[in-house]
PDB file of N, CA and C in Angstrom:
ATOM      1  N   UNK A   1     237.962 -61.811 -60.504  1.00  0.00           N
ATOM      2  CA  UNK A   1     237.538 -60.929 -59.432  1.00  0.00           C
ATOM      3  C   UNK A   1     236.279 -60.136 -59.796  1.00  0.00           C
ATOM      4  N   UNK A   2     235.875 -59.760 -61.035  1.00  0.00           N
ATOM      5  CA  UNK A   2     234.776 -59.101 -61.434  1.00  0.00           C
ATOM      6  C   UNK A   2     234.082 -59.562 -61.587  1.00  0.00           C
ATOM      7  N   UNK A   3     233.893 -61.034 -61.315  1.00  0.00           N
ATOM      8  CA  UNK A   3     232.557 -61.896 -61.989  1.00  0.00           C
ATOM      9  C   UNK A   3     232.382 -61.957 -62.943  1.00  0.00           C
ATOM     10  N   UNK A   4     233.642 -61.470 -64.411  1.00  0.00           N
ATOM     11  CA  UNK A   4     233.224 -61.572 -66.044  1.00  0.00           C
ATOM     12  C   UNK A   4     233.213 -63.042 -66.198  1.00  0.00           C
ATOM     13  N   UNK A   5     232.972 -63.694 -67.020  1.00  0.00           N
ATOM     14  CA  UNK A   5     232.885 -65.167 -67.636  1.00  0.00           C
ATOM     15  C   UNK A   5     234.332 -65.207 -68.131  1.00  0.00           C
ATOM     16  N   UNK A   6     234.986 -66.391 -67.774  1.00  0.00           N
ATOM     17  CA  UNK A   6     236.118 -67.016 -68.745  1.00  0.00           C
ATOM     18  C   UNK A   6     236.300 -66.606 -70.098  1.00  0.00           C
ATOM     19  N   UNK A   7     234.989 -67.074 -70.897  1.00  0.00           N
ATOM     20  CA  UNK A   7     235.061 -67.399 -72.450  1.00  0.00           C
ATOM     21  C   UNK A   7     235.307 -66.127 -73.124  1.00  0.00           C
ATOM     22  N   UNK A   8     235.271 -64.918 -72.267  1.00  0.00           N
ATOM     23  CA  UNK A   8     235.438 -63.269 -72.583  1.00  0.00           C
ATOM     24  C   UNK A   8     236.577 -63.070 -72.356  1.00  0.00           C
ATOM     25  N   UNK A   9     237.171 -63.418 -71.522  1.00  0.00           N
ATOM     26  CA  UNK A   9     238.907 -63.204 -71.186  1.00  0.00           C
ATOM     27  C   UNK A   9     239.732 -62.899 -72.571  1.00  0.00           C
ATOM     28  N   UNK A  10     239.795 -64.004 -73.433  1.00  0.00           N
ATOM     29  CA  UNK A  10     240.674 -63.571 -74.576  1.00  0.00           C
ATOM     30  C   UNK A  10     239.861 -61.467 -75.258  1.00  0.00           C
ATOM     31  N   UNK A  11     238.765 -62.008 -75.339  1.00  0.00           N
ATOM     32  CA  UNK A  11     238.106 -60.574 -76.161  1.00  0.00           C
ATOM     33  C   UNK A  11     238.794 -59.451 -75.490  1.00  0.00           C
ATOM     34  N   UNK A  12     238.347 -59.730 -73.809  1.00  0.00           N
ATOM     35  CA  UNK A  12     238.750 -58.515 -73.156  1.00  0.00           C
ATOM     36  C   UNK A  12     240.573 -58.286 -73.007  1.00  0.00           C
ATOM     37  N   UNK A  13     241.278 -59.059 -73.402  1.00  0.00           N
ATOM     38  CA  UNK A  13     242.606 -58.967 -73.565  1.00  0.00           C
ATOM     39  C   UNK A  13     243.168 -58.427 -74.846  1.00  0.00           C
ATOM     40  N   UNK A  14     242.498 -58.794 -75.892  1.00  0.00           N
ATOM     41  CA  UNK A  14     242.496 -58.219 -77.224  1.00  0.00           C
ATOM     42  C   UNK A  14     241.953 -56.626 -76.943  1.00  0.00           C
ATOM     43  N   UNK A  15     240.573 -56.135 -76.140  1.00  0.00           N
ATOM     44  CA  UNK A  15     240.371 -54.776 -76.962  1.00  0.00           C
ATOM     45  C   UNK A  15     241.787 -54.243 -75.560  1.00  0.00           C
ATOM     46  N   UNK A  16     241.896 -54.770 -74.641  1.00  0.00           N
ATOM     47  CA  UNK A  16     243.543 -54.096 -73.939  1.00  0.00           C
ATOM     48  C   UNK A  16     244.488 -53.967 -74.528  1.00  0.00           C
ATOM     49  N   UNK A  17     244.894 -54.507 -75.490  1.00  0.00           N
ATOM     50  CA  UNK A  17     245.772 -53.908 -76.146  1.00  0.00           C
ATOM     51  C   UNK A  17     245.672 -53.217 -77.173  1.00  0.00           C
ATOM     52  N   UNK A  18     244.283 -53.269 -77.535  1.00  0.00           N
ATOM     53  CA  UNK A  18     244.329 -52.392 -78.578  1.00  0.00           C
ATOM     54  C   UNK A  18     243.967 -50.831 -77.800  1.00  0.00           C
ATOM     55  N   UNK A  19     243.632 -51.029 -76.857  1.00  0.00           N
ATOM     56  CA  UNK A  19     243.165 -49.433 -76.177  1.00  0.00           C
ATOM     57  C   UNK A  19     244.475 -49.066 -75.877  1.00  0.00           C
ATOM     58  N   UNK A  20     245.683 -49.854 -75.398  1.00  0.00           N
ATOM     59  CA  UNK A  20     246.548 -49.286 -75.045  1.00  0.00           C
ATOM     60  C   UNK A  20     247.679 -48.750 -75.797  1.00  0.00           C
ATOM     61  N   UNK A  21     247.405 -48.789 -77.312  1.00  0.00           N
ATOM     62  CA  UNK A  21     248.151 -48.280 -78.252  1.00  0.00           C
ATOM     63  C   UNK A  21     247.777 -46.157 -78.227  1.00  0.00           C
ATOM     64  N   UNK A  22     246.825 -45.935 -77.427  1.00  0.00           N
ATOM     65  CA  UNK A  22     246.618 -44.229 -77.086  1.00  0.00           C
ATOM     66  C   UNK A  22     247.208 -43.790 -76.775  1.00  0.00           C
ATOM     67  N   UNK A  23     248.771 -44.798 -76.023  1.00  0.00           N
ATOM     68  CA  UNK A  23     249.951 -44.190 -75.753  1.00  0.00           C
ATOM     69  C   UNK A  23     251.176 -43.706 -76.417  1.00  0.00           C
ATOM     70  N   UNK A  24     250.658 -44.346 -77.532  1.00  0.00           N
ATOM     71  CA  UNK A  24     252.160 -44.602 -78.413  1.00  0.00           C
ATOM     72  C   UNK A  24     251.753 -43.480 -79.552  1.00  0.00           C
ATOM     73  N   UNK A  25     252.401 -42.235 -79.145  1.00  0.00           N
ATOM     74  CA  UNK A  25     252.477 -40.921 -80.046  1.00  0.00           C
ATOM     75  C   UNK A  25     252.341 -41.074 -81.706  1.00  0.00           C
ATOM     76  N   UNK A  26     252.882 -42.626 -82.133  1.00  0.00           N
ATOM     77  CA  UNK A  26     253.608 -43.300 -83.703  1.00  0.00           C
ATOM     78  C   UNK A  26     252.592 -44.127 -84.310  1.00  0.00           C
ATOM     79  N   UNK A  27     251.302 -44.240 -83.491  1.00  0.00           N
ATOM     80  CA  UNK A  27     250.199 -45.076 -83.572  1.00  0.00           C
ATOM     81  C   UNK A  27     249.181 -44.791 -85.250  1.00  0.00           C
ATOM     82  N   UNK A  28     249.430 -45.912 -85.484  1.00  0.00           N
ATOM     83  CA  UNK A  28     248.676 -45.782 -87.418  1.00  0.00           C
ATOM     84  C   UNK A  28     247.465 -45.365 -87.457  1.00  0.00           C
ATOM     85  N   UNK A  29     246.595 -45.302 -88.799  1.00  0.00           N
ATOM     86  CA  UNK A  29     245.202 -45.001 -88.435  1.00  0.00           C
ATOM     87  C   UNK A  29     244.731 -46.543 -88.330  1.00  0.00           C
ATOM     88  N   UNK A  30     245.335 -47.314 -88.729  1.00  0.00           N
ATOM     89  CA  UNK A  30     244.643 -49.238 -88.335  1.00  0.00           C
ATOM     90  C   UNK A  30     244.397 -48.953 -86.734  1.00  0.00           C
ATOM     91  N   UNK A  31     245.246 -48.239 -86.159  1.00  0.00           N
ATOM     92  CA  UNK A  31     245.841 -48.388 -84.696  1.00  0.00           C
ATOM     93  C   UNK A  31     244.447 -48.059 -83.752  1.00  0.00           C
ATOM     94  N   UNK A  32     244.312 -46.488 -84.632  1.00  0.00           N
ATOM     95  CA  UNK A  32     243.701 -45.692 -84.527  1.00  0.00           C
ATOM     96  C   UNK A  32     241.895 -46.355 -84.434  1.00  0.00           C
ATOM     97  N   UNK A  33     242.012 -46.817 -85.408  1.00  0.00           N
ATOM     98  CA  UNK A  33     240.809 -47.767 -85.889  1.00  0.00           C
ATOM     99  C   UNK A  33     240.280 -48.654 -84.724  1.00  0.00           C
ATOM    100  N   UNK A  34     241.274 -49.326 -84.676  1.00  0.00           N
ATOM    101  CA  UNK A  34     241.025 -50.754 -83.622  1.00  0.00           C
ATOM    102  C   UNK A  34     241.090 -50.392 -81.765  1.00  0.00           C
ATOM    103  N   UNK A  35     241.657 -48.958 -81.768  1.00  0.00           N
ATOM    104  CA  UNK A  35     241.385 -48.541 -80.291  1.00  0.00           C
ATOM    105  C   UNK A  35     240.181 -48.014 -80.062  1.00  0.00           C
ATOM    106  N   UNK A  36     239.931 -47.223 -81.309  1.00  0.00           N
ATOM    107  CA  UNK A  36     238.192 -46.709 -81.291  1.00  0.00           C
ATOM    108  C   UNK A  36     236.916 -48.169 -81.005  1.00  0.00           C
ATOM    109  N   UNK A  37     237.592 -49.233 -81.879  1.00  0.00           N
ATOM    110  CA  UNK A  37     236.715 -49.947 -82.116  1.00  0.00           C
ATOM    111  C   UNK A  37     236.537 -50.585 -80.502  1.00  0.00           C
ATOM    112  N   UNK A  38     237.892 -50.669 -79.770  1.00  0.00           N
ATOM    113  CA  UNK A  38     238.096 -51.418 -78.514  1.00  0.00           C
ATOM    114  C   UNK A  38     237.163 -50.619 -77.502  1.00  0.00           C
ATOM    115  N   UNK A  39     237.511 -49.147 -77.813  1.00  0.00           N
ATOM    116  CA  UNK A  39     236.553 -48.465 -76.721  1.00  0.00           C
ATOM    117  C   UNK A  39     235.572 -48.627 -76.866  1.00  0.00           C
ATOM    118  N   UNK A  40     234.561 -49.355 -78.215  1.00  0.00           N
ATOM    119  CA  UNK A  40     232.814 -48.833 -78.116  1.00  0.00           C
ATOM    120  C   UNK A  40     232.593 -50.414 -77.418  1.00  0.00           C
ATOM    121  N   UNK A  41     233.561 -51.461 -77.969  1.00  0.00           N
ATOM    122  CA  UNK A  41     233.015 -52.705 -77.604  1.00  0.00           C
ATOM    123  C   UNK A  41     233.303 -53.074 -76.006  1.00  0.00           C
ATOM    124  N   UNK A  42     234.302 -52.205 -75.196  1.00  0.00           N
ATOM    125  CA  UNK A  42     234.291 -52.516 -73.953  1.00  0.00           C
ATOM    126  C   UNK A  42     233.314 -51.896 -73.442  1.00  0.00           C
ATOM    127  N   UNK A  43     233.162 -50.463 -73.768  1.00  0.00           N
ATOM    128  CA  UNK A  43     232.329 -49.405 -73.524  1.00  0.00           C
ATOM    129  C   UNK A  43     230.157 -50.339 -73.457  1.00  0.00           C
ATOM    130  N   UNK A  44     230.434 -51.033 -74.178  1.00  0.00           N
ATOM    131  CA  UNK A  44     228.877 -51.399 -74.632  1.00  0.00           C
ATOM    132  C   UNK A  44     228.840 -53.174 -73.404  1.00  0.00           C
ATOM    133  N   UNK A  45     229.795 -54.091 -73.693  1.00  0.00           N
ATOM    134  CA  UNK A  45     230.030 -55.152 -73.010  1.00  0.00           C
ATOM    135  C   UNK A  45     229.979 -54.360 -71.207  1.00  0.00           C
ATOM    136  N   UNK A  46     230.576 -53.785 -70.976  1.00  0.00           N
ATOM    137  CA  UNK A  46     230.210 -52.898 -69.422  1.00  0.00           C
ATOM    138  C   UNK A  46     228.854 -52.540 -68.788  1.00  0.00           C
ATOM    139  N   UNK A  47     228.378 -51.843 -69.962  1.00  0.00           N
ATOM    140  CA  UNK A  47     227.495 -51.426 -69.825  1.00  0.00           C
ATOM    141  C   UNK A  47     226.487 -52.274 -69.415  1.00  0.00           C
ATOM    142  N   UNK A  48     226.246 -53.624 -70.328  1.00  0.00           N
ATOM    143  CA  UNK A  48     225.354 -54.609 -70.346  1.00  0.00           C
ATOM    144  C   UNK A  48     225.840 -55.598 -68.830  1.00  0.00           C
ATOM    145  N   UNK A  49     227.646 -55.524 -68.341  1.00  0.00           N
ATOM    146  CA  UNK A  49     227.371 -56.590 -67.296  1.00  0.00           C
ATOM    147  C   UNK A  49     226.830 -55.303 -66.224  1.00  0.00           C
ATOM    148  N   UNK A  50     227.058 -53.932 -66.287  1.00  0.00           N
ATOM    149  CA  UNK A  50     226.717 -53.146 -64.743  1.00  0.00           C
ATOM    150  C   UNK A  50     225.295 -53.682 -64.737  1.00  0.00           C
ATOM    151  N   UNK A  51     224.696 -53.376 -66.082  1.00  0.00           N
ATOM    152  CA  UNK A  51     223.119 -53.378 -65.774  1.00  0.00           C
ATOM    153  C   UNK A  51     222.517 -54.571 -65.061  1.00  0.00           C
ATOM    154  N   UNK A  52     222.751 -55.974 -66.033  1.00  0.00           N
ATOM    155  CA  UNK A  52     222.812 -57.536 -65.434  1.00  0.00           C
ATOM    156  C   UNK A  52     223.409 -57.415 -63.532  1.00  0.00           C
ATOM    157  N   UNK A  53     224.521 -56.816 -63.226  1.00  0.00           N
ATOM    158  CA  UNK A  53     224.691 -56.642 -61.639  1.00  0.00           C
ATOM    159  C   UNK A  53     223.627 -56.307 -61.553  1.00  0.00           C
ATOM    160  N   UNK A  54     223.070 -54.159 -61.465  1.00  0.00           N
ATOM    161  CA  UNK A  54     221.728 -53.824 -60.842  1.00  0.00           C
ATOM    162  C   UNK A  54     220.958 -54.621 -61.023  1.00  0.00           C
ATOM    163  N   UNK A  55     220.436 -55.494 -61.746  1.00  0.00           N
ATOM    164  CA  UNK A  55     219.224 -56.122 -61.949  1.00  0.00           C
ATOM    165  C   UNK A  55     219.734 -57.593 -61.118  1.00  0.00           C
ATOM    166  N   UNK A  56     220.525 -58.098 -60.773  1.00  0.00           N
ATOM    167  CA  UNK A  56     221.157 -59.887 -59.981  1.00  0.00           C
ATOM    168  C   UNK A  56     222.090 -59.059 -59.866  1.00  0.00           C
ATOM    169  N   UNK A  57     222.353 -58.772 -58.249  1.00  0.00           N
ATOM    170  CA  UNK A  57     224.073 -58.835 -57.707  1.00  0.00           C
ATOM    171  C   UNK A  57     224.446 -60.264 -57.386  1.00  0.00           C
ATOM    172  N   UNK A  58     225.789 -60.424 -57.529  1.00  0.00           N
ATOM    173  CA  UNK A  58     226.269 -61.384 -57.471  1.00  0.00           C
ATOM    174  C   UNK A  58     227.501 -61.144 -56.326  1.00  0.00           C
ATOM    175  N   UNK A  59     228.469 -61.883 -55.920  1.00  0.00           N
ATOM    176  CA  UNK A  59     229.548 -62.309 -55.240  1.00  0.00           C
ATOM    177  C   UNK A  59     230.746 -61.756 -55.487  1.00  0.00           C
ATOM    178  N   UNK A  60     230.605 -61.015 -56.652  1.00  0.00           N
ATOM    179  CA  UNK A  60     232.106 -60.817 -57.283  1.00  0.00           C
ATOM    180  C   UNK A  60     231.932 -59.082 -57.002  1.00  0.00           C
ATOM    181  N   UNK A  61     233.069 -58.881 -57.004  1.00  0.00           N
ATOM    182  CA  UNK A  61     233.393 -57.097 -57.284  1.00  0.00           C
ATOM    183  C   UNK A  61     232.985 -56.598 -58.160  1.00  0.00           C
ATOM    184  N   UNK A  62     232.508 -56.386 -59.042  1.00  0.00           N
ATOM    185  CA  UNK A  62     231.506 -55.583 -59.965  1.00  0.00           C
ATOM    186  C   UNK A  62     230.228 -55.175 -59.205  1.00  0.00           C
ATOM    187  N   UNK A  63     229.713 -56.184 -58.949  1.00  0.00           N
ATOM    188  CA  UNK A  63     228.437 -56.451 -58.125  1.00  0.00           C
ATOM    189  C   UNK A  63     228.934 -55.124 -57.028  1.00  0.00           C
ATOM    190  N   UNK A  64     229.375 -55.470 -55.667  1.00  0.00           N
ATOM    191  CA  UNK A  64     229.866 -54.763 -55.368  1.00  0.00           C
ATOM    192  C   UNK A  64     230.325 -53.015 -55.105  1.00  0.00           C
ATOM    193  N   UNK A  65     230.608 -53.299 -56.644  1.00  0.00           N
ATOM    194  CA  UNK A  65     231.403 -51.876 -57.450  1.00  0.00           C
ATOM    195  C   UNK A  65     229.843 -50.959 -57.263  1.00  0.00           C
ATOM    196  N   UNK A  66     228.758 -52.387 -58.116  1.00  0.00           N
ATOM    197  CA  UNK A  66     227.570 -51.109 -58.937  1.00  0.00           C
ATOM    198  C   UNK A  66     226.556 -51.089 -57.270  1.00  0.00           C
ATOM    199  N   UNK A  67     226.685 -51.781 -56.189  1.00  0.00           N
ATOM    200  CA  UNK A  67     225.982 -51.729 -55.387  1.00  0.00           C
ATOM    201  C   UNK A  67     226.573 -50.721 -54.158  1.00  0.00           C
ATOM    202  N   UNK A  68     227.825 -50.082 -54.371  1.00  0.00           N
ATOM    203  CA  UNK A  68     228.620 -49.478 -53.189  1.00  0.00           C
ATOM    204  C   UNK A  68     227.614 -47.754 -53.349  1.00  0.00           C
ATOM    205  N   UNK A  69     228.073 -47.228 -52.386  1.00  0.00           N
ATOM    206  CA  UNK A  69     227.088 -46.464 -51.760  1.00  0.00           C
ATOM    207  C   UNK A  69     228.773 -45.042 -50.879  1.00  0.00           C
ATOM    208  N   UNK A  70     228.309 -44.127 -51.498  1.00  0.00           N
ATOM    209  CA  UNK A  70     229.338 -43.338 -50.936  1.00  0.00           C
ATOM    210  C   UNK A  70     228.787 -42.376 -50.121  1.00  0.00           C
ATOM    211  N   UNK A  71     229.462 -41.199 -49.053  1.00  0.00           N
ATOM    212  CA  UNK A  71     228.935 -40.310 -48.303  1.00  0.00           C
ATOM    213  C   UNK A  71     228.072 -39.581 -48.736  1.00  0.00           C
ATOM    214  N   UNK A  72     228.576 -39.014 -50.165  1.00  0.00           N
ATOM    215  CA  UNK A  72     227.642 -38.010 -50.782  1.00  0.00           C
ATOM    216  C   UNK A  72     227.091 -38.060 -51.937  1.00  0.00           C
ATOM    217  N   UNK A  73     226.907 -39.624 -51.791  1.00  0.00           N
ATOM    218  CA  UNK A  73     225.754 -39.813 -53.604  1.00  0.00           C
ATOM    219  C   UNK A  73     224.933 -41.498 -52.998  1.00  0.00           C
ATOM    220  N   UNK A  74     224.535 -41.877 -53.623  1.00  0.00           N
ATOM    221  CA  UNK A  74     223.528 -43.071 -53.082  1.00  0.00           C
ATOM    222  C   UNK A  74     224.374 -44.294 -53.475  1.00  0.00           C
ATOM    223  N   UNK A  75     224.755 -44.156 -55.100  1.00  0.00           N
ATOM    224  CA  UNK A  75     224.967 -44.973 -55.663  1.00  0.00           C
ATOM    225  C   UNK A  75     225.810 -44.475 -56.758  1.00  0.00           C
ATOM    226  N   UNK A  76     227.416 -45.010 -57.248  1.00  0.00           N
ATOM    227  CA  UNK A  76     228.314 -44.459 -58.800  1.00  0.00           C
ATOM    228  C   UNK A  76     227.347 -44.591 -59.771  1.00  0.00           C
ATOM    229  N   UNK A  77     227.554 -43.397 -60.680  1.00  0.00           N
ATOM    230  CA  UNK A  77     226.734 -43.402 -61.483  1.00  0.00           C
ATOM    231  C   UNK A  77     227.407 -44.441 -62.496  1.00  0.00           C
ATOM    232  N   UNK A  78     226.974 -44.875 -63.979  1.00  0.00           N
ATOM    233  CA  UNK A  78     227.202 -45.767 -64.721  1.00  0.00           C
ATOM    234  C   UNK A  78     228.827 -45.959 -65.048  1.00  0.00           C
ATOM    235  N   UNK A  79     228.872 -44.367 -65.791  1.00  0.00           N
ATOM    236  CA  UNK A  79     230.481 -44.269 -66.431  1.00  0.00           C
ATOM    237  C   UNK A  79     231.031 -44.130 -65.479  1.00  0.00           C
ATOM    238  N   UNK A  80     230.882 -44.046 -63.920  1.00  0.00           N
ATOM    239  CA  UNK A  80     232.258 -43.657 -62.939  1.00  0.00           C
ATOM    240  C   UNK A  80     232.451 -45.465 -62.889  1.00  0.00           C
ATOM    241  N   UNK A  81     231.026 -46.479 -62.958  1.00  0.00           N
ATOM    242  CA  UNK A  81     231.714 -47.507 -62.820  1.00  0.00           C
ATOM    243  C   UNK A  81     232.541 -48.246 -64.146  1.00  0.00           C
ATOM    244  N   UNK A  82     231.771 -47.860 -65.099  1.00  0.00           N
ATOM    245  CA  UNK A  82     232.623 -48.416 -66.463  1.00  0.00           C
ATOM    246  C   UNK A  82     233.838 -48.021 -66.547  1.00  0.00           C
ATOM    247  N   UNK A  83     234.425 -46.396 -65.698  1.00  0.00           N
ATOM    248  CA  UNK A  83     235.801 -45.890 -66.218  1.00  0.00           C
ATOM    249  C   UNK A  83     236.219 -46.915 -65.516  1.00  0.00           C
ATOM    250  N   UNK A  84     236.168 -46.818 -64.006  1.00  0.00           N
ATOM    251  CA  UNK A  84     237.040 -47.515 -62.872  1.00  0.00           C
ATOM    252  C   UNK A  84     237.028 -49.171 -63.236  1.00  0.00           C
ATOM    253  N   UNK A  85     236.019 -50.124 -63.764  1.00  0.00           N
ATOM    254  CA  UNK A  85     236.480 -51.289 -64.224  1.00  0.00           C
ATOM    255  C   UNK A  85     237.274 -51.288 -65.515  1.00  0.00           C
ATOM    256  N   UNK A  86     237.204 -50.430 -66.677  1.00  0.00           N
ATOM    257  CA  UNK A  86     238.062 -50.104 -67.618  1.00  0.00           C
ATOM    258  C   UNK A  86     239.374 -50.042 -67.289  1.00  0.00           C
ATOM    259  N   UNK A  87     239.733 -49.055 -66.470  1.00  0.00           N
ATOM    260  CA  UNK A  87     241.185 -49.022 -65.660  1.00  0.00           C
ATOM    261  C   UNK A  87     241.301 -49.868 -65.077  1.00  0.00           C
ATOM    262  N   UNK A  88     240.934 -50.628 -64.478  1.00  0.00           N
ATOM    263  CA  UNK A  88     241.171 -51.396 -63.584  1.00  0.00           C
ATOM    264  C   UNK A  88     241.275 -53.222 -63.922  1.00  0.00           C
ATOM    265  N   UNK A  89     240.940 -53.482 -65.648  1.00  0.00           N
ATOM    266  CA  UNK A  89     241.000 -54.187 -66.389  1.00  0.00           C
ATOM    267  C   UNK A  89     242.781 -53.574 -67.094  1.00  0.00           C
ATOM    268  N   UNK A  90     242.532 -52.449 -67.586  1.00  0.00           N
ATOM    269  CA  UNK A  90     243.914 -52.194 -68.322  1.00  0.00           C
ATOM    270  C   UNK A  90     245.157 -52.454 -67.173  1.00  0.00           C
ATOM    271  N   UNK A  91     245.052 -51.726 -66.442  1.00  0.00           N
ATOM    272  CA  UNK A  91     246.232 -51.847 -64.957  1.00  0.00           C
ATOM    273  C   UNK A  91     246.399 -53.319 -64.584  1.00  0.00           C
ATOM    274  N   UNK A  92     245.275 -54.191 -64.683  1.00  0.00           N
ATOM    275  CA  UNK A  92     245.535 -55.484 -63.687  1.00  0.00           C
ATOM    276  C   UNK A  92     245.950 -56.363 -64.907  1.00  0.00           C
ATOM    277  N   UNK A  93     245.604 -55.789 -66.363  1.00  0.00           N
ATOM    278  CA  UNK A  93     245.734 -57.623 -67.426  1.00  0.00           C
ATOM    279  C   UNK A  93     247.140 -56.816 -67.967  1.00  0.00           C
ATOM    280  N   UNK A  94     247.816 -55.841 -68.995  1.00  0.00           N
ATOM    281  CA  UNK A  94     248.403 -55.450 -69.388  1.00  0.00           C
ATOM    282  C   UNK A  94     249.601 -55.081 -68.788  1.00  0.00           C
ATOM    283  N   UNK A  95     249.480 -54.666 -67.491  1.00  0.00           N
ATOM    284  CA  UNK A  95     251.159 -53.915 -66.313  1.00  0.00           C
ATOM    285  C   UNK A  95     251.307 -55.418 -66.041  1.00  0.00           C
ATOM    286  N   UNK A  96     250.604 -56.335 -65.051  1.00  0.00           N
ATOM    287  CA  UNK A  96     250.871 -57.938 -64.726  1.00  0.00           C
ATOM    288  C   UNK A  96     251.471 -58.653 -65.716  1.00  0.00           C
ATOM    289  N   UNK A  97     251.001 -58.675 -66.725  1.00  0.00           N
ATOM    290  CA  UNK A  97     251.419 -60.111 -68.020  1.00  0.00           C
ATOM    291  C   UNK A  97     252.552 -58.772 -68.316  1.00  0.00           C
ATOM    292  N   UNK A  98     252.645 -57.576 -68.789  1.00  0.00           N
ATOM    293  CA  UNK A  98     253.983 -56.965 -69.032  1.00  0.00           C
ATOM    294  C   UNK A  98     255.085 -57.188 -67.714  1.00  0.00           C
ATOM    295  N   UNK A  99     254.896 -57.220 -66.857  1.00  0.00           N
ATOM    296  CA  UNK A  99     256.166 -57.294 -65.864  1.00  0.00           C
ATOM    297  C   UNK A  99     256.253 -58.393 -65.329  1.00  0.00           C
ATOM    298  N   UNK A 100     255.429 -59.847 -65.555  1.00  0.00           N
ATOM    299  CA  UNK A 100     255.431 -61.187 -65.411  1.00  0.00           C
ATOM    300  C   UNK A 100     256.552 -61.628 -66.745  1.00  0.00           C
ATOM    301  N   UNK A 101     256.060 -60.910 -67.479  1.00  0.00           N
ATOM    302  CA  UNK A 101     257.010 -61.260 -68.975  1.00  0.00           C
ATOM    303  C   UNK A 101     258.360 -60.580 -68.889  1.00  0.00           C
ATOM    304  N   UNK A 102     258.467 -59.444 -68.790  1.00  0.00           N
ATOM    305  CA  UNK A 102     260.293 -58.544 -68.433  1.00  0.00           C
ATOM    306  C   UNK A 102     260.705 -59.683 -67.482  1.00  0.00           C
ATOM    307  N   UNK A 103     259.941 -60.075 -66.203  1.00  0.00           N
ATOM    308  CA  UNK A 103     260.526 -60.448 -65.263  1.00  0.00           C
ATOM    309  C   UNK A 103     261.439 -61.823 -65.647  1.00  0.00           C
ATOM    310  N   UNK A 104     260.463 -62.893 -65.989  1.00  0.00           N
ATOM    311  CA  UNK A 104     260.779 -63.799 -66.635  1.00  0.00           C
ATOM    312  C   UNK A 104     262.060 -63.975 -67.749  1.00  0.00           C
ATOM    313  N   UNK A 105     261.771 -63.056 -68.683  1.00  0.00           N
ATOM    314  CA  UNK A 105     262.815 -62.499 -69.717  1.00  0.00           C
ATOM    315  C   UNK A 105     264.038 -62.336 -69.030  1.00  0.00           C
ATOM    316  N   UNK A 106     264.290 -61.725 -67.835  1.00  0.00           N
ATOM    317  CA  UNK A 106     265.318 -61.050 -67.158  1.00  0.00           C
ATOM    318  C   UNK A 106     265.957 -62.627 -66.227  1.00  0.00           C
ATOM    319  N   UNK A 107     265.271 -62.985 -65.905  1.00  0.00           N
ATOM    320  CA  UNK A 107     265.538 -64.605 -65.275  1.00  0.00           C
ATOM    321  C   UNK A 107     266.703 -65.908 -66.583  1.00  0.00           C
ATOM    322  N   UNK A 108     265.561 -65.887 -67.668  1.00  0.00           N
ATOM    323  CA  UNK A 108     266.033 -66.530 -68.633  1.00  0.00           C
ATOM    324  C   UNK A 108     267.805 -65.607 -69.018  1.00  0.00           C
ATOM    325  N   UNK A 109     267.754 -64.523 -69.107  1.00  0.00           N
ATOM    326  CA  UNK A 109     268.872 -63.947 -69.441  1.00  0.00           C
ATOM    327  C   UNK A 109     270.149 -63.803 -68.763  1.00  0.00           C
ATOM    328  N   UNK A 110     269.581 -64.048 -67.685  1.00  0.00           N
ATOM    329  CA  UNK A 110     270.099 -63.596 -66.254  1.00  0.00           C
ATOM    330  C   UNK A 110     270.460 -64.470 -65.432  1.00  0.00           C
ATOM    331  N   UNK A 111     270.746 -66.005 -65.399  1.00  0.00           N
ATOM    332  CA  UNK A 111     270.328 -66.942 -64.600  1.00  0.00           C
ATOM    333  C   UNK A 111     271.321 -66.659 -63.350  1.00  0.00           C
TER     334      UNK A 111
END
């Protein structure tokens, strides 16, 4: 839906889980390590596809995202679009494959 490339899918699934260890109160400094590391590399990979949109919009929702236009500003500034695809990467790959997987689990157990 965002127009990212395939061959990024695994990367961007890897730094999701590692960002999503900010929840877990019990989290190591490795933990610690590899969520920092997840935030600069999503943080920097964003950055480079918003810009690539402004410069070629394309078809997909990103495009979209960096070209939308609200009542009282022209255009989202950078980080309102990096937070909202950030979230919106964690919410759609991590809650889906977690409750595709319980669900499943609960089927197999459950027949």
């Amino acid at each position: 839906m965002l127009g990212l490339p395939r061959a990024v899918v695994p990367q961007l699934r890897q730094w999701s889980r590692d960002l999503i260890s900010v929840f877990n109160p019990l989290r190591s400094p490795g933990e610690d390590r590899r969520q920092l590391a997840a935030f600069a590399g999503l943080d920097t990979y964003f950055a480079d596809a918003v810009a690539q949109r402004r410069a070629r919009p394309g078809e997909d929702l990103l495009s979209a995202i960096v070209h939308a236009e609200s009542e009282t500003e022209s255009t989202l500034a950078d980080a309102e679009i990096s937070t909202f695809v950030l979230l919106s990467l964690l919410a759609g790959n991590l809650t889906s494959a977690d409750v595709l997987c319980n669900g499943l689990l609960t089927l197999l157990c459950h027949p």
